[in-house]
Protein backbone atom coordinates (compact mmCIF):
# COMPACT_ATOMS: atom_id res chain seq x y z
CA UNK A 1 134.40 -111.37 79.56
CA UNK A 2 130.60 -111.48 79.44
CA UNK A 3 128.36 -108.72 77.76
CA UNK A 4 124.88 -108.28 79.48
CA UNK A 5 122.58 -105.62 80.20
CA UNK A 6 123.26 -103.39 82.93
CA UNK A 7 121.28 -102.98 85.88
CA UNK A 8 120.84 -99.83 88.10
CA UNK A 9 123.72 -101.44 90.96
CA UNK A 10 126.13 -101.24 87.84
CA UNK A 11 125.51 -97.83 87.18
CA UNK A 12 128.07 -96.06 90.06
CA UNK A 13 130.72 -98.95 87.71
CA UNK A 14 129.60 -97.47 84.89
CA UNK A 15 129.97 -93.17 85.74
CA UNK A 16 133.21 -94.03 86.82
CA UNK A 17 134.20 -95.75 83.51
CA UNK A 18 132.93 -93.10 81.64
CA UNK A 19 134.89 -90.69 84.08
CA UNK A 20 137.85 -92.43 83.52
CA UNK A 21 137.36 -92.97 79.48
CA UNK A 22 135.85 -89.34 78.72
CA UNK A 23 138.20 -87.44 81.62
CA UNK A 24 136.80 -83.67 81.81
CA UNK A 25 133.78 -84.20 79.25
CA UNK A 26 130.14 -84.62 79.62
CA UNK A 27 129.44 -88.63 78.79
CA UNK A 28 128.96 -89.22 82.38
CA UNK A 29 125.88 -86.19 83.18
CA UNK A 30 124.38 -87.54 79.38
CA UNK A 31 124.08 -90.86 80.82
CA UNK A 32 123.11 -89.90 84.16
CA UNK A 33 119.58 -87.83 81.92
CA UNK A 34 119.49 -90.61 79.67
CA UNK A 35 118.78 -93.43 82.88
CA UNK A 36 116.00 -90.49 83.27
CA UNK A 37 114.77 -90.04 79.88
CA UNK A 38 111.91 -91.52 78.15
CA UNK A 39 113.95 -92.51 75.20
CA UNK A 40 115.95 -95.13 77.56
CA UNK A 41 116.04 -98.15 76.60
CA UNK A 42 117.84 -100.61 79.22
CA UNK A 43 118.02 -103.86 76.82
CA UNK A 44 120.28 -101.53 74.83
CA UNK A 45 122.44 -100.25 77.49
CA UNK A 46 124.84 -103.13 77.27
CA UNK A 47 128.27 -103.25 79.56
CA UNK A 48 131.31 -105.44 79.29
CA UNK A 49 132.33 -107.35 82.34
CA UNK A 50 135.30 -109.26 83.40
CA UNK A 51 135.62 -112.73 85.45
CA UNK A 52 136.20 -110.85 88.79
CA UNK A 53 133.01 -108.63 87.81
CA UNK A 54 134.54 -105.31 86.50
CA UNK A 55 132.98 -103.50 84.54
CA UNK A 56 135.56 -102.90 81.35
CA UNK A 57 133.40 -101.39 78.71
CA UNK A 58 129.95 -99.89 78.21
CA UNK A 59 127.62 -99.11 75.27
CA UNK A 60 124.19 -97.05 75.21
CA UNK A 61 121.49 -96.70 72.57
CA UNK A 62 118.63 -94.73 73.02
CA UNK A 63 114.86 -93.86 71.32
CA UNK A 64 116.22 -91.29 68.19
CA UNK A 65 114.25 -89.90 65.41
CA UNK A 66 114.58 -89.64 61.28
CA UNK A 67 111.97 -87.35 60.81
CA UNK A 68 108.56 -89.29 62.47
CA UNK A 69 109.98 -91.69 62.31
CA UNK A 70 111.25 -94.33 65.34
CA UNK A 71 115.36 -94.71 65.15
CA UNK A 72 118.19 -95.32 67.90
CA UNK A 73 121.29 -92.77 68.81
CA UNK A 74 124.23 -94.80 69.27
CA UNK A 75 126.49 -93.39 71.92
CA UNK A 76 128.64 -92.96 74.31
CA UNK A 77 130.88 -95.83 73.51
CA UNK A 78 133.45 -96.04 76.42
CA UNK A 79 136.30 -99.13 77.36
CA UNK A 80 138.39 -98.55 80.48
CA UNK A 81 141.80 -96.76 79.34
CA UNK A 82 143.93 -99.69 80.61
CA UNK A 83 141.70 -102.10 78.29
CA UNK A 84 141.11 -100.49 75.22
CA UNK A 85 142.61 -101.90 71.44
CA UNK A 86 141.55 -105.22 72.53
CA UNK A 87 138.19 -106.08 71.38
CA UNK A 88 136.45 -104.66 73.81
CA UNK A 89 135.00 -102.07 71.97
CA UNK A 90 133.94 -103.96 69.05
CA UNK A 91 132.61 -106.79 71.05
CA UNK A 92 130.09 -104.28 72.66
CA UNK A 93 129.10 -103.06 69.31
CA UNK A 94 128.04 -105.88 67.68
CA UNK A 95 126.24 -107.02 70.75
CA UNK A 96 124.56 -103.69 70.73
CA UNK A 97 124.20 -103.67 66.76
CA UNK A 98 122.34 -107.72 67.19
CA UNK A 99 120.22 -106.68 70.04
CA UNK A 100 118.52 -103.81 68.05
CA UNK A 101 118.22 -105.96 65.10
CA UNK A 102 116.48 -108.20 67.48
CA UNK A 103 113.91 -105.49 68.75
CA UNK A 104 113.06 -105.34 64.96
CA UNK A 105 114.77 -101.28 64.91
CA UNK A 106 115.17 -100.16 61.47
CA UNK A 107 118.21 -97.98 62.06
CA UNK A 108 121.10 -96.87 63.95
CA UNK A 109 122.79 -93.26 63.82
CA UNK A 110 125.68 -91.86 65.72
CA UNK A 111 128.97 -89.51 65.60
CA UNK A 112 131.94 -90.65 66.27
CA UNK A 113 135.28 -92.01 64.62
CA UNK A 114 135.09 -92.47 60.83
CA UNK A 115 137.96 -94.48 61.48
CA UNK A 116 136.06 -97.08 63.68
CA UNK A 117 132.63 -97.65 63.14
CA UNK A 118 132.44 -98.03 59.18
CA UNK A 119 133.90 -101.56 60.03
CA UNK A 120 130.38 -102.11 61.63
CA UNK A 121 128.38 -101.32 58.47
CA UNK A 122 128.18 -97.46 59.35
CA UNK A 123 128.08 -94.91 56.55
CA UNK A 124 128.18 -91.34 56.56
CA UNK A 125 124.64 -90.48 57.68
CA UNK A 126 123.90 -88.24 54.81
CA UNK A 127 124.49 -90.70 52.11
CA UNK A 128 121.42 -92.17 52.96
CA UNK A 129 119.01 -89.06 52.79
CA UNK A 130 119.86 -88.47 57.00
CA UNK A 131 120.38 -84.94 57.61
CA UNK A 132 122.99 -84.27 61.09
CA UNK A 133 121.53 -82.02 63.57
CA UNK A 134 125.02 -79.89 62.80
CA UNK A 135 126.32 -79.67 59.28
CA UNK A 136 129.98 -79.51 60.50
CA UNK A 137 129.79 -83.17 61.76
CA UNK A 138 130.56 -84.02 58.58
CA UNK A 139 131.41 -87.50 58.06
CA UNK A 140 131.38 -88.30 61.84
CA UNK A 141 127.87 -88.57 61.42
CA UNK A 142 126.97 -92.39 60.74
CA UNK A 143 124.08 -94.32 60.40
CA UNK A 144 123.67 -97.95 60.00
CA UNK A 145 120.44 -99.66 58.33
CA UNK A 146 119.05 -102.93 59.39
CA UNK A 147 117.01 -105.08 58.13
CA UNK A 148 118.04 -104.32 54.69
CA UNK A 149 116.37 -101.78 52.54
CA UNK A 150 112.88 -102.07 54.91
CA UNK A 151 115.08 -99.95 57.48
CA UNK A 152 116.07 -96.97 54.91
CA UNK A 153 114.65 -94.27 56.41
CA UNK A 154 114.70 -90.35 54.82
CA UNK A 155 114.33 -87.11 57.10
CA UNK A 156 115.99 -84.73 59.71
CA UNK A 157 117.60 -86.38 62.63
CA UNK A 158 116.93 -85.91 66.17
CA UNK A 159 118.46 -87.49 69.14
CA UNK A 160 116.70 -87.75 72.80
CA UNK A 161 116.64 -84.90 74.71
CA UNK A 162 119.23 -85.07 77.03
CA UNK A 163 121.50 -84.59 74.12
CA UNK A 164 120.23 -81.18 73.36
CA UNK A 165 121.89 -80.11 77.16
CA UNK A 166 125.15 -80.88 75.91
């Protein structure tokens, strides 16, 4: 398996994973606006790929906000059904979590599984002064810092816009 950057061929590959991963939800028309948005960023929209060339796993980050400040929104997160508990996953986030470092981004938010993603370094979002667009996320809502305490940021979140049509 090889993690790379997708390109636009992959994307039919990639709807249909997130069809098959998400069945009857909206990951795959929030992707769809997000390859349309401003806030997409394609050296963080990061797929898994096997020998033959499937496509077994994607990941997408995209240009967020903590108050004025620049941060990315982590998500979907989606492995084929048929593949998943086998790395997959996790291989695509630290690829994802090493390529933002890389960029020089200070911070990384998302919601989602407070089972899965505090192995990454995530912490419940508020804990660090990050207020959730919706109170009843709870603990779902995660944020990760990097760069150590440079990337602390303080404020009201905000994802891109395509998120708002969910």
């Amino acid at each position: 398996m090889i993690i790379r950057a997708e390109r636009p061929a992959d994307r039919p590959d990639i709807l249909a994973l997130l069809g098959q991963a998400f069945p009857g939800t909206a990951e795959v028309k929030l992707v769809r606006e997000l390859y349309a948005s401003r806030d997409y960023l394609p050296a963080l929209s990061l797929l898994a790929e096997s020998e033959r060339g499937e496509v077994l796993g994607y990941v997408i980050s995209t240009r967020a906000w903590i108050g004025a400040e620049p941060s990315l929104g982590l998500g979907p997160l989606a492995v084929l059904p048929g593949y998943q508990g086998q790395g997959i996953g996790s291989s695509l986030m630290h690829a994802s979590i090493a390529a933002a470092a890389g960029m020089g981004e200070r911070s990384i938010v998302l919601l989602g599984s407070a089972d899965f993603y505090p192995r990454f370094g995530f912490v419940p979002a508020d804990s660090l002064g990050i207020i959730s667009p919706d109170p009843s996320w709870g603990s779902h809502f995660m944020a990760l810092t990097l760069g150590g305490s440079d990337g602390v940021q303080h404020g009201s979140f905000r994802y891109a816009d395509p998120f708002n049509h969910l």
